[in-house]
N, C-alpha and C. Protein backbone atom coordinates (compact mmCIF):
# COMPACT_ATOMS: atom_id res chain seq x y z
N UNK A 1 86.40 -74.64 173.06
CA UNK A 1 87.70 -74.41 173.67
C UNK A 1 87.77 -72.94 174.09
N UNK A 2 88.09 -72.20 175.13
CA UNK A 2 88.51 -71.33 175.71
C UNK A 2 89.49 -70.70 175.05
N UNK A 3 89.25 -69.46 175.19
CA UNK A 3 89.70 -68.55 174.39
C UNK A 3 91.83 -68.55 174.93
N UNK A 4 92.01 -69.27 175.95
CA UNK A 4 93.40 -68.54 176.41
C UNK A 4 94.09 -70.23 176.09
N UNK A 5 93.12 -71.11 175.78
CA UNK A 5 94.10 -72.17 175.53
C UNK A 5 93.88 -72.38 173.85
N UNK A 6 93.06 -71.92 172.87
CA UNK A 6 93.78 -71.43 171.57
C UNK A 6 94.54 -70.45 171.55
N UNK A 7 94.88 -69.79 172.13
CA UNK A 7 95.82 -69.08 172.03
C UNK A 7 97.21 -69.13 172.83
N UNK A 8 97.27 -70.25 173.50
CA UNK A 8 98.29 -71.55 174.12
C UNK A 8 98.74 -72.14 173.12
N UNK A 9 98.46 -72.83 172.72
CA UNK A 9 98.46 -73.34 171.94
C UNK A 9 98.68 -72.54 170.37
N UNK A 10 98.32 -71.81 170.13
CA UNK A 10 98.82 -71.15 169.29
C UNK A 10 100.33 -70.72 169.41
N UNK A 11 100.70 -70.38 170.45
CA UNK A 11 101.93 -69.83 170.92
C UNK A 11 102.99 -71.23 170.64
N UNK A 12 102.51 -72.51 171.20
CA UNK A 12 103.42 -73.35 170.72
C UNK A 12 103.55 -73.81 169.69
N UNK A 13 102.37 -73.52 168.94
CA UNK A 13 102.73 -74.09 167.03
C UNK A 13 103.72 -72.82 166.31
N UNK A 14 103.62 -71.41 166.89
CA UNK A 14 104.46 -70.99 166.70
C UNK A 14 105.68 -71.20 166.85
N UNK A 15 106.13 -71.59 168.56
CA UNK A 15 107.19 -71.70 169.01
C UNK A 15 107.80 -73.07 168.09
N UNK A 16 106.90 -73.99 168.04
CA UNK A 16 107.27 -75.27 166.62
C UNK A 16 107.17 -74.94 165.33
N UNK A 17 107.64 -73.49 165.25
CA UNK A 17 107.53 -73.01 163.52
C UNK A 17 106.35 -73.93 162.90
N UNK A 18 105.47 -73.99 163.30
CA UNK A 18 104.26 -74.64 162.89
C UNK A 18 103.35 -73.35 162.42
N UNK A 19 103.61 -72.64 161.44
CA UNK A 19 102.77 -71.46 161.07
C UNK A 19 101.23 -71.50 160.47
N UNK A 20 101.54 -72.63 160.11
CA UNK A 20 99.56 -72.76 159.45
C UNK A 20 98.91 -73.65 160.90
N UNK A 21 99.36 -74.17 161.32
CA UNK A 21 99.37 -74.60 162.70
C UNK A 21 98.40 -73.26 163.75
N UNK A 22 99.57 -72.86 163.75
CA UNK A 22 99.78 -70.89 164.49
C UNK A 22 98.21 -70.08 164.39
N UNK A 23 98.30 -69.70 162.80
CA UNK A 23 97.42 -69.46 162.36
C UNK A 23 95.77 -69.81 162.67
N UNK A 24 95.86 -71.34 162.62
CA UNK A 24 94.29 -71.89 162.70
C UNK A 24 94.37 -71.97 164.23
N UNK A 25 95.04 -72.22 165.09
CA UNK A 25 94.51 -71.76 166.66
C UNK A 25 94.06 -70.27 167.13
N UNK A 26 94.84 -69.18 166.41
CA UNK A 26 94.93 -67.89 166.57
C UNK A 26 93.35 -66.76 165.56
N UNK A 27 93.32 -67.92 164.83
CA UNK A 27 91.91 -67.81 164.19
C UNK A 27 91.08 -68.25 164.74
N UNK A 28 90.98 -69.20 165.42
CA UNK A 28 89.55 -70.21 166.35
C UNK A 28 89.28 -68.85 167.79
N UNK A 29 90.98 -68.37 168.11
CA UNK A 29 90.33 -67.82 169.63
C UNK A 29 90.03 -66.02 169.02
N UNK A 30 90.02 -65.77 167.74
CA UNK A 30 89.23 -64.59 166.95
C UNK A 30 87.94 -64.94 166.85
N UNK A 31 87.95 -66.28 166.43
CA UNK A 31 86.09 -66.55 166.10
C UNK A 31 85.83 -66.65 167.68
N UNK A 32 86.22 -66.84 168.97
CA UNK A 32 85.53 -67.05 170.07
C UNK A 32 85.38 -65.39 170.40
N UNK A 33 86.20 -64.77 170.51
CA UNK A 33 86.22 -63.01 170.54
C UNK A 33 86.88 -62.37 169.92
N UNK A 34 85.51 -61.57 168.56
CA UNK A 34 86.45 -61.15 168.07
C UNK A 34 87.38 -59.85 168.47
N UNK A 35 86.95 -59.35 169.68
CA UNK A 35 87.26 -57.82 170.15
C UNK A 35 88.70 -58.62 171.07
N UNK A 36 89.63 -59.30 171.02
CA UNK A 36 90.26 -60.20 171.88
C UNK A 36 91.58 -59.09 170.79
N UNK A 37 92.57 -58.51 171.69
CA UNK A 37 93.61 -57.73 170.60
C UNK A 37 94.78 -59.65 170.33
N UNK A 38 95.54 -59.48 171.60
CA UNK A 38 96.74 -60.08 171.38
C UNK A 38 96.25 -61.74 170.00
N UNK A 39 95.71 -62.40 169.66
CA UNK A 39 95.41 -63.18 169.11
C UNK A 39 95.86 -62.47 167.68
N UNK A 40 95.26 -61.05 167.30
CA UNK A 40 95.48 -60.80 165.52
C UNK A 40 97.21 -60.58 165.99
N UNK A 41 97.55 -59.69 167.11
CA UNK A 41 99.08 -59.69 166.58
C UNK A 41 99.79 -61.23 166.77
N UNK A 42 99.97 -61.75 167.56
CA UNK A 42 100.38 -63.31 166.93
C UNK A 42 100.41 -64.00 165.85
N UNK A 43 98.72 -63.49 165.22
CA UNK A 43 98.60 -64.38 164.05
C UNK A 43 99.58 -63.44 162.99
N UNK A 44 99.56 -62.40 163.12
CA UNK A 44 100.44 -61.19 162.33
C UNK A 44 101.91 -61.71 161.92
N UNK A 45 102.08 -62.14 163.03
CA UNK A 45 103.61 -62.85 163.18
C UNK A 45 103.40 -64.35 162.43
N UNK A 46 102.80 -64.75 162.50
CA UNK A 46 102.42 -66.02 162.13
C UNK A 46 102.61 -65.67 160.22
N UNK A 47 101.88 -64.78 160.01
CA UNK A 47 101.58 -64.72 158.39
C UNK A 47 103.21 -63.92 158.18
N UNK A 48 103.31 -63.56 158.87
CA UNK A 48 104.51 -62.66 158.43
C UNK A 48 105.53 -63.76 158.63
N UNK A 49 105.75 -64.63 159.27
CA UNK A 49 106.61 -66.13 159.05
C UNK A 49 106.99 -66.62 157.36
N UNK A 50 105.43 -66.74 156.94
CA UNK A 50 105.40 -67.22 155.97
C UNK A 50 105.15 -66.51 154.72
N UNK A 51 105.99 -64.80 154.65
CA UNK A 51 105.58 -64.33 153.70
C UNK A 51 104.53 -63.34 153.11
N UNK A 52 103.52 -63.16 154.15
CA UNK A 52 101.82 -63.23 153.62
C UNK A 52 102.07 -62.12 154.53
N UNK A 53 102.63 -60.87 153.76
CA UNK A 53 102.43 -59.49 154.06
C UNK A 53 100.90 -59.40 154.52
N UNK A 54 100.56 -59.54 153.56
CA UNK A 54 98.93 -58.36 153.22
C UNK A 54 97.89 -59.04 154.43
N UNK A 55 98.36 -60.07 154.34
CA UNK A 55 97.21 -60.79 155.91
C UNK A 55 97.86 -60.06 157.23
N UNK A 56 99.15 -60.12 157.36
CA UNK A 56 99.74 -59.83 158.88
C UNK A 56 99.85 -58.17 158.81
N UNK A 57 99.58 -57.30 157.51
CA UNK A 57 99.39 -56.02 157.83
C UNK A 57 97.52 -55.47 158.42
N UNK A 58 97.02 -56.55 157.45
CA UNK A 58 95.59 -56.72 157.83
C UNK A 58 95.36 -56.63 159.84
N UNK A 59 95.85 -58.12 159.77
CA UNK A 59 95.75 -58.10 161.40
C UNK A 59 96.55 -56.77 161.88
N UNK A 60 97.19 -56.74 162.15
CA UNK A 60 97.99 -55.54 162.75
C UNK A 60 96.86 -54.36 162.27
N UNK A 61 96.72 -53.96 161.57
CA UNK A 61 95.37 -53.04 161.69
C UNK A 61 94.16 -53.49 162.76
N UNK A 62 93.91 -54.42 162.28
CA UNK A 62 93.04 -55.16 163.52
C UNK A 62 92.95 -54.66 164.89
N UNK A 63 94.22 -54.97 165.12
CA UNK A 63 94.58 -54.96 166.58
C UNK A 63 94.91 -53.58 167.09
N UNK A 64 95.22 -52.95 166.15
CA UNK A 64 95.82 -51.18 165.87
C UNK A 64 93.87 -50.72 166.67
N UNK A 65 93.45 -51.03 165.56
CA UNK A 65 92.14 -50.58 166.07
C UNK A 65 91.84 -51.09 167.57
N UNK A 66 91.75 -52.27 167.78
CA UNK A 66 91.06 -52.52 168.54
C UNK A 66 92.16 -52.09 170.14
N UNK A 67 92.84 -51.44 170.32
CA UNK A 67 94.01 -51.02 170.72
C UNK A 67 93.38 -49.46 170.72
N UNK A 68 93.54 -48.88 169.86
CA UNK A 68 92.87 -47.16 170.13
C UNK A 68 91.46 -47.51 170.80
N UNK A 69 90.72 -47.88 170.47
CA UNK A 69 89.22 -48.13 170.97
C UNK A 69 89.27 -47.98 172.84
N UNK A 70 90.15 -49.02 172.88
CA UNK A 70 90.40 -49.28 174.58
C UNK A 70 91.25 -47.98 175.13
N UNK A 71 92.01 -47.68 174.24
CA UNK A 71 93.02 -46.77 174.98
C UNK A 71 94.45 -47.04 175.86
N UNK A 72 94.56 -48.02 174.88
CA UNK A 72 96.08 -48.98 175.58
C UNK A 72 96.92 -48.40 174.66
N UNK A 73 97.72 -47.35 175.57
CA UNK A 73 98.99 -46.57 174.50
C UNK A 73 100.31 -47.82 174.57
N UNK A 74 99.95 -49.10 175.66
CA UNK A 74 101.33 -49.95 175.63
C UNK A 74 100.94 -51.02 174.13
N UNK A 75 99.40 -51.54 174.07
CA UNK A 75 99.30 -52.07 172.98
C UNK A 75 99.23 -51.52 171.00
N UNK A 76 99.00 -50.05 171.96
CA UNK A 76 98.99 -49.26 170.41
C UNK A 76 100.40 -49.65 169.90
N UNK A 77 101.60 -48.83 170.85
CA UNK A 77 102.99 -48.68 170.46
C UNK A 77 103.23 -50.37 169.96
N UNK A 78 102.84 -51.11 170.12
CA UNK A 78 103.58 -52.82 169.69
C UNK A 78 102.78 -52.83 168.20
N UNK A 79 101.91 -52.32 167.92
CA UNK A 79 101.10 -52.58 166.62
C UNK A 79 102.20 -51.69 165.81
N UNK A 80 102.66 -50.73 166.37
CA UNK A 80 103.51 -49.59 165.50
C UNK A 80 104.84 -50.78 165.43
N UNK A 81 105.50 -50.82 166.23
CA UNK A 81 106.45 -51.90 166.61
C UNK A 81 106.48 -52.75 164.99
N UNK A 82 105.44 -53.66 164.96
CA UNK A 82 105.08 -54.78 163.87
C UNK A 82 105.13 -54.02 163.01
């Protein structure tokens, strides 16, 4: 599966408060790339739905990084945001 329709799909198991749902699409399009930013902050939101600080601060580091690397000051500021 293509990396932009797990993460389609991810967006609607979210949008269906479907969080473990959320999660395992937003994890499949990490295992297809893992250098892919927007996927960890979703899933961020996703764990942070359900509680699970320490995973959605995890991702958000993730993406923090992979965000300075590129040099996207619009994706840095949303990691600060979360």
């Amino acid at each position: 599966m293509a990396i932009e329709q797990s993460i389609t799909k991810g967006d609607a198991a979210l949008k269906a408060k479907d969080y473990l749902g959320a999660i395992s699409y937003y994890s499949q399009a990490i295992k297809e790339n893992p250098e892919a930013f927007s996927p960890y902050l979703k899933r961020s939101t996703a764990y942070q739905k359900l509680k699970n600080n320490d995973k959605a601060k995890a991702d958000i580091c993730s993406a923090f990084s992979i965000a300075s690397e590129r040099g996207k000051r619009r994706d840095v500021g949303l990691c600060y945001f979360k």
